[in-house]
N, C-alpha and C. Protein backbone atom coordinates (compact mmCIF):
# COMPACT_ATOMS: atom_id res chain seq x y z
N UNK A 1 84.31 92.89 95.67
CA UNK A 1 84.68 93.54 96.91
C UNK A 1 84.78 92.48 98.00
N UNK A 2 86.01 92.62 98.82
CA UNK A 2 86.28 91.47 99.75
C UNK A 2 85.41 92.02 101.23
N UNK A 3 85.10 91.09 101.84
CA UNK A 3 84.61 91.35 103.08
C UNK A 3 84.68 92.55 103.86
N UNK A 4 86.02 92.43 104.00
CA UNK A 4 86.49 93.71 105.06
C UNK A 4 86.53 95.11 104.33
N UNK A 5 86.41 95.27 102.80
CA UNK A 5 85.76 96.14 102.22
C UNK A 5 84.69 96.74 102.21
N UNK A 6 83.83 95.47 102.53
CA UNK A 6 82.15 95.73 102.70
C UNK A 6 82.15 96.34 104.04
N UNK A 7 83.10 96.01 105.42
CA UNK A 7 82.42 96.43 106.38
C UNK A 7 83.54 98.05 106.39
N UNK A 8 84.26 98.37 105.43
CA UNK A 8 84.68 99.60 105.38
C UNK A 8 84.26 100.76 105.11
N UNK A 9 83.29 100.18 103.82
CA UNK A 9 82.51 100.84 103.09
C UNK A 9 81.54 101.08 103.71
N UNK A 10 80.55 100.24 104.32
CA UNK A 10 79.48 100.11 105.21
C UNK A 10 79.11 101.15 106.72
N UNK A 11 81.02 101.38 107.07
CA UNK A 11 81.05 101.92 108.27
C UNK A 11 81.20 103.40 107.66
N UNK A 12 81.93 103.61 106.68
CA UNK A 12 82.08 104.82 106.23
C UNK A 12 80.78 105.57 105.70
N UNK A 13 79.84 104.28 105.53
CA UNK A 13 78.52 105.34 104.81
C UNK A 13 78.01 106.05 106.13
N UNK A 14 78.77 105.33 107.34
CA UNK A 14 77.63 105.94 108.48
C UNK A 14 77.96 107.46 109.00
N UNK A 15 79.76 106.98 108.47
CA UNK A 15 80.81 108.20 109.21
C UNK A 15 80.68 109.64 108.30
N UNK A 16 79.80 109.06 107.02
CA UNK A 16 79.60 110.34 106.19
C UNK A 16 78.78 111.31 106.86
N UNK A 17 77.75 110.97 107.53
CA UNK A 17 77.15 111.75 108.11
C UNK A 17 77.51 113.15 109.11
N UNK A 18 79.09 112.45 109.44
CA UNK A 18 79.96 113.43 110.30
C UNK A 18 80.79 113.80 109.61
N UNK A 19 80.93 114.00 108.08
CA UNK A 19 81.83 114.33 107.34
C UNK A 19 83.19 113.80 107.51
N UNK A 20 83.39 112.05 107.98
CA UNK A 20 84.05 111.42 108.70
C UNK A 20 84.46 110.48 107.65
N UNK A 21 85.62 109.57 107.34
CA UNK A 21 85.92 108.54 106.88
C UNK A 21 86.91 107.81 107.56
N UNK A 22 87.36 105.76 107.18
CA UNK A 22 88.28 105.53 108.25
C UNK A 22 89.73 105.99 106.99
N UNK A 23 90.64 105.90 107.46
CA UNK A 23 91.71 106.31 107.04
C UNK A 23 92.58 104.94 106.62
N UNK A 24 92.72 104.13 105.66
CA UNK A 24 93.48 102.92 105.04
C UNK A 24 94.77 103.24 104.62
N UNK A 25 96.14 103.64 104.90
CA UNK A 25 97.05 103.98 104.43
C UNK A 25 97.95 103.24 103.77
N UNK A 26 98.87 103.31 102.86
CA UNK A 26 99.44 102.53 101.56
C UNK A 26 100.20 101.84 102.52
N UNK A 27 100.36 100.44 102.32
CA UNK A 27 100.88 99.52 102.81
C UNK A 27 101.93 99.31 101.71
N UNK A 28 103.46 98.92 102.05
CA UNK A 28 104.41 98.44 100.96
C UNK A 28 104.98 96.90 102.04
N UNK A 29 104.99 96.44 101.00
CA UNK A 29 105.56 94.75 101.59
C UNK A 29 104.83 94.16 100.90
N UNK A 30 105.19 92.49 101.56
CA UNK A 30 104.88 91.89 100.79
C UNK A 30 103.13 91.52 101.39
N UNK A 31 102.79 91.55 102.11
CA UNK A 31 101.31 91.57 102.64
C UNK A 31 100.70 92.58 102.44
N UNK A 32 99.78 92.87 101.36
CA UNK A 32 99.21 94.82 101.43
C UNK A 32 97.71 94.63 101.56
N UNK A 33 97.25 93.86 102.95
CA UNK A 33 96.11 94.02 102.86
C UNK A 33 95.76 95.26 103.15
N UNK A 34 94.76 96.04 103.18
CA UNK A 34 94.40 97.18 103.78
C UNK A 34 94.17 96.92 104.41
N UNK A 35 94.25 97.67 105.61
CA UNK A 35 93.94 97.18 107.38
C UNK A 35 93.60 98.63 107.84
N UNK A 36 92.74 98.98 108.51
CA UNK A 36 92.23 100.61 109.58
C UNK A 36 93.83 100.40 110.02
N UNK A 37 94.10 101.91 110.13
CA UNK A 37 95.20 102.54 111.23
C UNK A 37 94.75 103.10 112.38
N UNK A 38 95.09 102.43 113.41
CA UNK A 38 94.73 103.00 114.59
C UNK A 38 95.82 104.12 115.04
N UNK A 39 94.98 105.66 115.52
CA UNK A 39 95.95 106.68 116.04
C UNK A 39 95.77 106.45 117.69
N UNK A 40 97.49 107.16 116.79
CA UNK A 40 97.94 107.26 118.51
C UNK A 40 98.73 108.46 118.64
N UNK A 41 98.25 109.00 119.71
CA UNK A 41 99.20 110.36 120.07
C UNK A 41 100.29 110.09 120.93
N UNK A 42 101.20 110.94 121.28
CA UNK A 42 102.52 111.01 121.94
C UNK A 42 102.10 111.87 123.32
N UNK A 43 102.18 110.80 124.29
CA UNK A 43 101.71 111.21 125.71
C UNK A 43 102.53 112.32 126.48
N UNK A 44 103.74 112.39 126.67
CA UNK A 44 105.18 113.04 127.17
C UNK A 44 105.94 113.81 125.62
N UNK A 45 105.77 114.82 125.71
CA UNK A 45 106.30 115.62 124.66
C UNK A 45 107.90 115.91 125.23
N UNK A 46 108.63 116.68 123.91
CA UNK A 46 109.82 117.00 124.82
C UNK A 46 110.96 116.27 124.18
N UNK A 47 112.28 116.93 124.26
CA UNK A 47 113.89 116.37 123.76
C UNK A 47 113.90 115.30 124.68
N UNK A 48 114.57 113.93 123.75
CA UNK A 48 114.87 112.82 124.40
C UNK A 48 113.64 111.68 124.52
N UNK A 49 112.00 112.57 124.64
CA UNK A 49 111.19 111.40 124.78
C UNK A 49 110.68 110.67 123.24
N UNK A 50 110.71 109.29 123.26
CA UNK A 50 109.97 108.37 122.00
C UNK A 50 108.41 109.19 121.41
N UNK A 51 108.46 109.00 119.62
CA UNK A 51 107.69 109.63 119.90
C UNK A 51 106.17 108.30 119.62
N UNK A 52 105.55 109.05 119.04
CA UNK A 52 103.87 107.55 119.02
C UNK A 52 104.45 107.19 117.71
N UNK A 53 104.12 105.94 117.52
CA UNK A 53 103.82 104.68 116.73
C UNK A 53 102.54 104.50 116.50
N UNK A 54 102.13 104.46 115.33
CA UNK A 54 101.03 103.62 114.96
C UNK A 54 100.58 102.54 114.53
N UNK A 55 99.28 101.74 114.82
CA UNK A 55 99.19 100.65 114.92
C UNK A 55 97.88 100.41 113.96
N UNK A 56 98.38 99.03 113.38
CA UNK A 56 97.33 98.60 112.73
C UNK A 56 96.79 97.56 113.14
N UNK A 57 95.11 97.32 112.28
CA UNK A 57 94.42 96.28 113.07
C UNK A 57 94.89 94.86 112.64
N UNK A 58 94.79 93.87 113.07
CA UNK A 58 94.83 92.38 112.31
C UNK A 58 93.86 91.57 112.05
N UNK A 59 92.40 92.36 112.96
CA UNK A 59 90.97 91.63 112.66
C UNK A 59 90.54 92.68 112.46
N UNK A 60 89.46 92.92 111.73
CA UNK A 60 88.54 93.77 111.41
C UNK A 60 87.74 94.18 113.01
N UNK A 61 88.01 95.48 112.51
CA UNK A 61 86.97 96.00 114.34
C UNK A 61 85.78 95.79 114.00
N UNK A 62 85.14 96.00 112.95
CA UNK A 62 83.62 96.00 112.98
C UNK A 62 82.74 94.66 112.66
N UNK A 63 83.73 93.80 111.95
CA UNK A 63 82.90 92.19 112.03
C UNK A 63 83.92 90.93 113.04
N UNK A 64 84.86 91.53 112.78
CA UNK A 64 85.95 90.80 113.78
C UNK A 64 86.44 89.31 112.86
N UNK A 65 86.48 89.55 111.70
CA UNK A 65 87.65 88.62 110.77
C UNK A 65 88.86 88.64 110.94
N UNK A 66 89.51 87.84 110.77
CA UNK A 66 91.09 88.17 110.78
C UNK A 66 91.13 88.68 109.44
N UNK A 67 92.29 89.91 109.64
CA UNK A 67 92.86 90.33 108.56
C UNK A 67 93.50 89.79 107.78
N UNK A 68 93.31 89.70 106.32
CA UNK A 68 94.80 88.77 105.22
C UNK A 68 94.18 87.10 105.22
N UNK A 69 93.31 86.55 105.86
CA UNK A 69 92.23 85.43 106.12
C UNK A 69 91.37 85.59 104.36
N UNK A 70 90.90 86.97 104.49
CA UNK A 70 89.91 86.95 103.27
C UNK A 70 90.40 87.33 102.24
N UNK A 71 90.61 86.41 101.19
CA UNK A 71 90.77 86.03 99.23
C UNK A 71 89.65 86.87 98.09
């Protein structure tokens, strides 16, 4: 298990408690690290407005590695 696994796993044992987990979604390309998805909602609803994008991390939030760094 790579690092940022450990602190996935680690954070999720806590989030069990809230019947909570983080959410890792299938990455296709040629980089598939798993990385947290950060949500985002759509501020201005409505015809014509953009809607949210989501974003992923590139360092680990909880130890603060760079992502794709750890082998």
């Amino acid at each position: 298990m790579t690092e940022i696994q450990n602190c996935i796993a680690e954070t999720d044992a806590f989030l069990a408690e809230r019947n909570t987990r983080i959410s890792l979604p299938i990455m296709l390309g040629p980089d598939q690290t798993a990385r947290p998805m950060i949500v985002t909602e759509q501020i201005e609803t409505g015809r014509g407005k953009k809607k949210a994008c989501g974003m992923f991390a590139t360092f680990c939030p909880f130890c603060g590695v760079k992502l794709g760094s750890i082998t």
